[in-house]
N, C-alpha and C. Protein backbone atom coordinates (compact mmCIF):
# COMPACT_ATOMS: atom_id res chain seq x y z
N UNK A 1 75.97 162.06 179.60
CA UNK A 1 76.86 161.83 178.49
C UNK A 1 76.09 161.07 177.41
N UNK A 2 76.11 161.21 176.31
CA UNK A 2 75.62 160.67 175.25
C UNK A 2 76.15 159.91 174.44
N UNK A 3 76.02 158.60 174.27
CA UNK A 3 76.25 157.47 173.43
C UNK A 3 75.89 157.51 172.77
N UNK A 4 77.25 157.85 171.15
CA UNK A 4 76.84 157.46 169.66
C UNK A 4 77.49 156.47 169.32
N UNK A 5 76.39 155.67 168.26
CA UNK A 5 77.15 153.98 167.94
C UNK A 5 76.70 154.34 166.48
N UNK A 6 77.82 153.34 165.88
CA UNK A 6 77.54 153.68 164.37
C UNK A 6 76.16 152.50 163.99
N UNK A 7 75.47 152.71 162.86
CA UNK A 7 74.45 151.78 162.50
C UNK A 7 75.07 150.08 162.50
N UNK A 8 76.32 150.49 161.95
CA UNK A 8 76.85 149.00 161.38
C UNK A 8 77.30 148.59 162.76
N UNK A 9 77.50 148.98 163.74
CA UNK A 9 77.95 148.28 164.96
C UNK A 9 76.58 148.07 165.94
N UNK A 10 75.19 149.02 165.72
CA UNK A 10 74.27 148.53 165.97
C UNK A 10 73.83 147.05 165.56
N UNK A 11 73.84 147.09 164.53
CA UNK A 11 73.15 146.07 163.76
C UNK A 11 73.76 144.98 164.23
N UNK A 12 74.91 144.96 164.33
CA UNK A 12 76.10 143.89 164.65
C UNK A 12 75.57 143.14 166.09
N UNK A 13 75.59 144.28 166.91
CA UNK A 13 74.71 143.93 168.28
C UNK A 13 73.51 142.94 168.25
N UNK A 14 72.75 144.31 167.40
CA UNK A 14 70.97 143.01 167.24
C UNK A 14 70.92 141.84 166.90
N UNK A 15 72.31 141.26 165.39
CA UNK A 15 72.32 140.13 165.05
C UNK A 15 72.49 139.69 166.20
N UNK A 16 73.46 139.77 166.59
CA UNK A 16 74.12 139.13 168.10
C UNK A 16 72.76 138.89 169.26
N UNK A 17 72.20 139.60 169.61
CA UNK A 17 71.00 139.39 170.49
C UNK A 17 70.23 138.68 170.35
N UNK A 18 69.64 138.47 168.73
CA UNK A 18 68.43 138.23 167.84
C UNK A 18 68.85 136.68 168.17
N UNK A 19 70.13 135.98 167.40
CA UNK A 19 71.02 135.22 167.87
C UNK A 19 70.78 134.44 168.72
N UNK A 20 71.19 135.12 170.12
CA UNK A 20 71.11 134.32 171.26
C UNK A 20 69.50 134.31 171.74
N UNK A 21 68.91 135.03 171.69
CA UNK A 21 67.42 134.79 171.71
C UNK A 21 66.57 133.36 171.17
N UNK A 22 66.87 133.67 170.53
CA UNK A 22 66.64 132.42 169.23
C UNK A 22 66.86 130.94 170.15
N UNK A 23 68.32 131.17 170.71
CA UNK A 23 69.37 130.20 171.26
C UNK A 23 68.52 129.46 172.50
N UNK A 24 68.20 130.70 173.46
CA UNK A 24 67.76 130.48 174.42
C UNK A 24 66.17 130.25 174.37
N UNK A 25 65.80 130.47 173.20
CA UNK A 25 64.01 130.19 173.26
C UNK A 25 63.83 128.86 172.11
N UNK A 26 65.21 128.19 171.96
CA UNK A 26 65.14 126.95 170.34
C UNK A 26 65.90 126.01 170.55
N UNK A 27 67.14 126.59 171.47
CA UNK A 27 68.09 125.73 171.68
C UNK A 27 69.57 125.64 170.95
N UNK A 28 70.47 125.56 171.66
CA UNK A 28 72.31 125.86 170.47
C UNK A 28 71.85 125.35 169.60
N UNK A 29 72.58 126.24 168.76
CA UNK A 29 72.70 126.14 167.05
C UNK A 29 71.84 125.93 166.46
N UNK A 30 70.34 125.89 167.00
CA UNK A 30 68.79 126.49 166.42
C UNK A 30 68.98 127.83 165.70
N UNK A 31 69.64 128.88 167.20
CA UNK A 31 69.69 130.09 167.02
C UNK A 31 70.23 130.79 165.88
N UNK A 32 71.31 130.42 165.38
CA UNK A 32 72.29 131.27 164.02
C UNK A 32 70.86 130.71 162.79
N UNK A 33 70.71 129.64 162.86
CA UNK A 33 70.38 129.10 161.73
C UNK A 33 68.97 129.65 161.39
N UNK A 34 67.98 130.16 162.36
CA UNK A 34 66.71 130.54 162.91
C UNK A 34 66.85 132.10 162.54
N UNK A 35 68.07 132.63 162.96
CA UNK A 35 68.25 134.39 162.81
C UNK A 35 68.43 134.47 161.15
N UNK A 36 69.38 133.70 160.70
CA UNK A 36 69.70 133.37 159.25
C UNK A 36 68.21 134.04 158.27
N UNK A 37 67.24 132.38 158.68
CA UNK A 37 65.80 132.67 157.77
C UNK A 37 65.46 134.19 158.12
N UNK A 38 65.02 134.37 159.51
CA UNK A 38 64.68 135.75 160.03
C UNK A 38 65.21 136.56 158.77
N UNK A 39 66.68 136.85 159.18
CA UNK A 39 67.14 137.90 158.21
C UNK A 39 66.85 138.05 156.93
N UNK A 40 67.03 136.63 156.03
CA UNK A 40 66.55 136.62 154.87
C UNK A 40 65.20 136.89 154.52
N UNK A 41 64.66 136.68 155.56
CA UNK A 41 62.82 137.26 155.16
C UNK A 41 62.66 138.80 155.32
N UNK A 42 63.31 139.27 156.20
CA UNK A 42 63.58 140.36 156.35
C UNK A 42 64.85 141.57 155.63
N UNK A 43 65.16 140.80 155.13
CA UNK A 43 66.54 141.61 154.28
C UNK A 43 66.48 142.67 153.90
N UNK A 44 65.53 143.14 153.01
CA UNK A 44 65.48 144.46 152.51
C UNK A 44 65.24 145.30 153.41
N UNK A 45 64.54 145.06 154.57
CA UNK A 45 64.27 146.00 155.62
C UNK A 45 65.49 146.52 156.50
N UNK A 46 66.14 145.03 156.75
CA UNK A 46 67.84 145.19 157.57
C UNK A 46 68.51 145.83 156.83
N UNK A 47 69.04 145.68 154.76
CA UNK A 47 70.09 146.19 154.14
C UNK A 47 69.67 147.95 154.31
N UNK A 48 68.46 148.30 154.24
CA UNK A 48 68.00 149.68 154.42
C UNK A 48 68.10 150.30 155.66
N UNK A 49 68.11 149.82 157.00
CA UNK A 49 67.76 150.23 158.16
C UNK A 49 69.75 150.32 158.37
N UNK A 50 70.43 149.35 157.91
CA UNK A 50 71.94 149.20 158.22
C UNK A 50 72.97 150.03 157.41
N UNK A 51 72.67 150.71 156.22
CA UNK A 51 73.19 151.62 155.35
C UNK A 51 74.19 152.72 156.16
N UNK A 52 74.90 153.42 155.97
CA UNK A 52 75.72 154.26 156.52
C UNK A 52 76.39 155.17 155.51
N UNK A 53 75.59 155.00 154.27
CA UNK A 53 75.80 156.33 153.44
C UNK A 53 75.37 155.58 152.26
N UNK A 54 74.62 156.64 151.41
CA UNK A 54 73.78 156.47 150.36
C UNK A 54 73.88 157.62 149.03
N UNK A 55 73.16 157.15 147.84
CA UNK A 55 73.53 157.92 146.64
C UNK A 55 72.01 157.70 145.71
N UNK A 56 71.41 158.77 145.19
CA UNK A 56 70.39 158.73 144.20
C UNK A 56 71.19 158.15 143.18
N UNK A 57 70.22 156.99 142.40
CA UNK A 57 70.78 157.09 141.24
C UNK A 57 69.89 156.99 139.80
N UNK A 58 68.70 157.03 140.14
CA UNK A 58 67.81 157.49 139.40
C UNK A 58 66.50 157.15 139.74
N UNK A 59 65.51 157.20 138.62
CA UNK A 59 63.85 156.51 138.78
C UNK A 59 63.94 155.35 138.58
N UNK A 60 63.22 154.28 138.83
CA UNK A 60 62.70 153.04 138.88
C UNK A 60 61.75 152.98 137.54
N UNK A 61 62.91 151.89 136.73
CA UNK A 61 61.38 151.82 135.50
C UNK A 61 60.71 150.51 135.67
N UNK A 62 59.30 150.61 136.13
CA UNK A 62 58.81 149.52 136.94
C UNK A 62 57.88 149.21 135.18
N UNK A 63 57.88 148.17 134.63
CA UNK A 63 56.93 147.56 133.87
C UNK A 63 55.50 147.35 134.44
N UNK A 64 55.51 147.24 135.13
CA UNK A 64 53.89 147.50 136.11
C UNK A 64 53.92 148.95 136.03
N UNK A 65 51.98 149.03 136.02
CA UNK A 65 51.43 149.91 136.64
C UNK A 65 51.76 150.56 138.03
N UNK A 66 52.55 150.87 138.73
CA UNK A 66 52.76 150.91 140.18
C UNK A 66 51.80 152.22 140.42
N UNK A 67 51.19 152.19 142.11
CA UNK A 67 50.43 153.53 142.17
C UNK A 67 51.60 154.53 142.39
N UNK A 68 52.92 154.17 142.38
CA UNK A 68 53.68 155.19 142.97
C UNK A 68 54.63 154.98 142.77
N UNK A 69 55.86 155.88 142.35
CA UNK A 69 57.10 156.19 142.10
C UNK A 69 58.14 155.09 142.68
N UNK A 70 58.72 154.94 142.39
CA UNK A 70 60.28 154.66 143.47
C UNK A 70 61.61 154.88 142.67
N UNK A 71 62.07 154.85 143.72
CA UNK A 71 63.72 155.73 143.18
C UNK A 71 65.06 154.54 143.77
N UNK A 72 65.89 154.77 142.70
CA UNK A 72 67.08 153.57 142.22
C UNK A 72 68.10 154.64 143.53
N UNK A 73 68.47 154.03 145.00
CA UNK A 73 69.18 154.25 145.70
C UNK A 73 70.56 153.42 145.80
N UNK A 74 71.18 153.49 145.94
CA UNK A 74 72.56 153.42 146.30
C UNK A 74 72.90 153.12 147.40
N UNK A 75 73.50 152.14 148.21
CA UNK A 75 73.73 152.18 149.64
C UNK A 75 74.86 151.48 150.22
N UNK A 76 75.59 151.61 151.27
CA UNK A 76 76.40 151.09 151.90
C UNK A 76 76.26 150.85 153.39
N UNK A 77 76.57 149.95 153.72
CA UNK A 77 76.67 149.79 155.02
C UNK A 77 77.52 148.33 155.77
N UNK A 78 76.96 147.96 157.00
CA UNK A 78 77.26 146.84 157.86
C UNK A 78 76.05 145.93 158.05
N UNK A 79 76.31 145.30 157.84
CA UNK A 79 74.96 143.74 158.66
C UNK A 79 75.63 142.80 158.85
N UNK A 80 75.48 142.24 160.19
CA UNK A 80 75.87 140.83 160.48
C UNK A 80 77.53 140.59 160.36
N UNK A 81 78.16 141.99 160.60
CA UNK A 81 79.48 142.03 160.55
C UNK A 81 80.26 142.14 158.82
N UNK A 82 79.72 141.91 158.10
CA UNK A 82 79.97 142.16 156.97
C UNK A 82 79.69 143.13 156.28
N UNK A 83 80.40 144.32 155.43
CA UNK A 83 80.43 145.26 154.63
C UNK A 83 79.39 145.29 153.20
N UNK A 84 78.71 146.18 152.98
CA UNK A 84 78.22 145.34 151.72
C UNK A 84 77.60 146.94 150.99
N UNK A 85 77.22 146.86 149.83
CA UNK A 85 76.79 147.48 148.78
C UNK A 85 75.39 147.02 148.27
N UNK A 86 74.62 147.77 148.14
CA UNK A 86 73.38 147.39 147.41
C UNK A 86 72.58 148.42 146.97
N UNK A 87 71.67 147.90 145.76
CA UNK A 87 70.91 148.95 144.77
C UNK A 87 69.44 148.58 145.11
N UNK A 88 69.01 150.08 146.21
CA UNK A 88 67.12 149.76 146.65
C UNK A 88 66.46 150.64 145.85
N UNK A 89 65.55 149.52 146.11
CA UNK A 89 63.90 150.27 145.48
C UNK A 89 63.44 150.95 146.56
N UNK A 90 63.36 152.33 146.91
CA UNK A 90 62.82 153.40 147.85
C UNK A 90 62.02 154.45 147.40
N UNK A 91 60.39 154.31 148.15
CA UNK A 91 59.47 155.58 147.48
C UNK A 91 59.62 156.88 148.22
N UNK A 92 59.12 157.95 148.38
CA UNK A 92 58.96 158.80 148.64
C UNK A 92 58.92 159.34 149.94
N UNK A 93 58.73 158.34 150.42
CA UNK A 93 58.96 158.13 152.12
C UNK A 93 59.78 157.99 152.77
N UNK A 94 60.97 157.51 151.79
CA UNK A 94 62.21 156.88 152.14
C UNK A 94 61.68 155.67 152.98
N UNK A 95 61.12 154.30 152.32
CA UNK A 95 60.57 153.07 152.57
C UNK A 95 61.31 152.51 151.56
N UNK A 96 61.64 151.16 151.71
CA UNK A 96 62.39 149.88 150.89
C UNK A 96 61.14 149.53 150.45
N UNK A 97 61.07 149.21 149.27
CA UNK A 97 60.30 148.24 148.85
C UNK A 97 61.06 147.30 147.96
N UNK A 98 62.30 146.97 147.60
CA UNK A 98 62.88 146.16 146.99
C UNK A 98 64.67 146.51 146.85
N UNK A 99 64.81 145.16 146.51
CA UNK A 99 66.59 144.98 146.56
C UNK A 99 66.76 144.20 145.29
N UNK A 100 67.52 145.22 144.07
CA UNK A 100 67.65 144.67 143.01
C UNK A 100 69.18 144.07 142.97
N UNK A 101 69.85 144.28 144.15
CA UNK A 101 71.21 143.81 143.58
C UNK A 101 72.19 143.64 145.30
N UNK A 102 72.93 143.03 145.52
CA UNK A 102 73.59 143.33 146.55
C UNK A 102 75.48 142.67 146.49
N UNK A 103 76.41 143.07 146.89
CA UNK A 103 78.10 142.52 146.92
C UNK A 103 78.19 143.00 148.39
N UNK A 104 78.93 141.93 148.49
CA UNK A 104 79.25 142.02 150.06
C UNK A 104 81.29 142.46 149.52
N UNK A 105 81.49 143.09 150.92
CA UNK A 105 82.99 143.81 150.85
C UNK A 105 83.66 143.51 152.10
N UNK A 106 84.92 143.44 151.79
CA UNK A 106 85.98 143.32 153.12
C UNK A 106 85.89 144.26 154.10
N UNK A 107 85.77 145.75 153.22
CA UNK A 107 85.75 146.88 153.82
C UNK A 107 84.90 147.83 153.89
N UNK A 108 84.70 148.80 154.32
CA UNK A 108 83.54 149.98 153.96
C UNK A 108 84.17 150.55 153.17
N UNK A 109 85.41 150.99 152.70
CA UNK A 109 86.30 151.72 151.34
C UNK A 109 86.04 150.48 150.20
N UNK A 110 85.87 149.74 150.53
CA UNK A 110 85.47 148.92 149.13
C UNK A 110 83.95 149.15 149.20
N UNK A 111 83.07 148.71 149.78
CA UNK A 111 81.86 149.19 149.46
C UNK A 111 81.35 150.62 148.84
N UNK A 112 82.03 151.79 149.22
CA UNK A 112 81.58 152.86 149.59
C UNK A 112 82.13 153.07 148.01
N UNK A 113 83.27 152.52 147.54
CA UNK A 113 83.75 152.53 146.10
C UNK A 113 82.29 152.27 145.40
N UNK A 114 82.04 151.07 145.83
CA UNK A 114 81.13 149.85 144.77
C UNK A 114 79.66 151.50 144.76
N UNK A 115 79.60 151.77 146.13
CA UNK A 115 78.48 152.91 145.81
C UNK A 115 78.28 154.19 145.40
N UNK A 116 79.87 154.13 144.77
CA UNK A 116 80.01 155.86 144.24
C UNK A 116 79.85 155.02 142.98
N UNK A 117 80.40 154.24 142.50
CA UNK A 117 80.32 153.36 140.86
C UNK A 117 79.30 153.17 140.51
N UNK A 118 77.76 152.66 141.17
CA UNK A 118 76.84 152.63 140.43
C UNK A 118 75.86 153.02 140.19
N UNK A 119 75.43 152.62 138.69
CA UNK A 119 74.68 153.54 137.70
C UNK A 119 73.37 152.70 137.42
């Protein structure tokens, strides 16, 4: 039988693991606060990897020289139990290289709004 889990209830898990890991290798209430930085150093990688539906919304006008393209994505998803919306910097690979914007939502119908809306 095959187990499908949605991304946003994955993710939900890993916080949760990442979490108690933390807990058990730092000590209570090391752990949230320890996963916290984690995440934030890591963010753009989690808001991209946690998405659950996405939208082109154009080229990237980078004022730098860049050796390479990237494209203005659209995204929705779950992290850390919360709903959220955000506008990535993604090249050609479909790789994050940046997060120009992010709103967190009650719901995925509010997010999924916020990601048909922007331009």
């Amino acid at each position: 039988m095959d187990m499908v889990e949605s991304i946003g209830t994955a993710s939900d898990r890993v916080v949760a693991t990442l979490m108690t890991g933390l807990e058990i290798e730092f000590g209570r209430g090391a752990g949230e606060a320890l996963a916290h930085r984690f995440l934030k150093a890591e963010s753009i990688d989690f808001h991209w990897d946690a998405r659950v539906d996405e939208r082109w919304i154009g080229t990237y006008e980078s004022s730098d020289d860049d050796e390479f393209e990237l494209e203005r994505i659209a995204i929705c998803g779950r992290l850390g139990g919360t709903w959220f919306c955000a506008t990535m910097l993604v090249d050609g690979d479909g790789n994050a290289h940046g997060m120009t914007g992010r709103r967190t939502f009650g719901s995925l119908a509010g997010a999924r709004k916020e990601m048909l809306d922007a331009h």
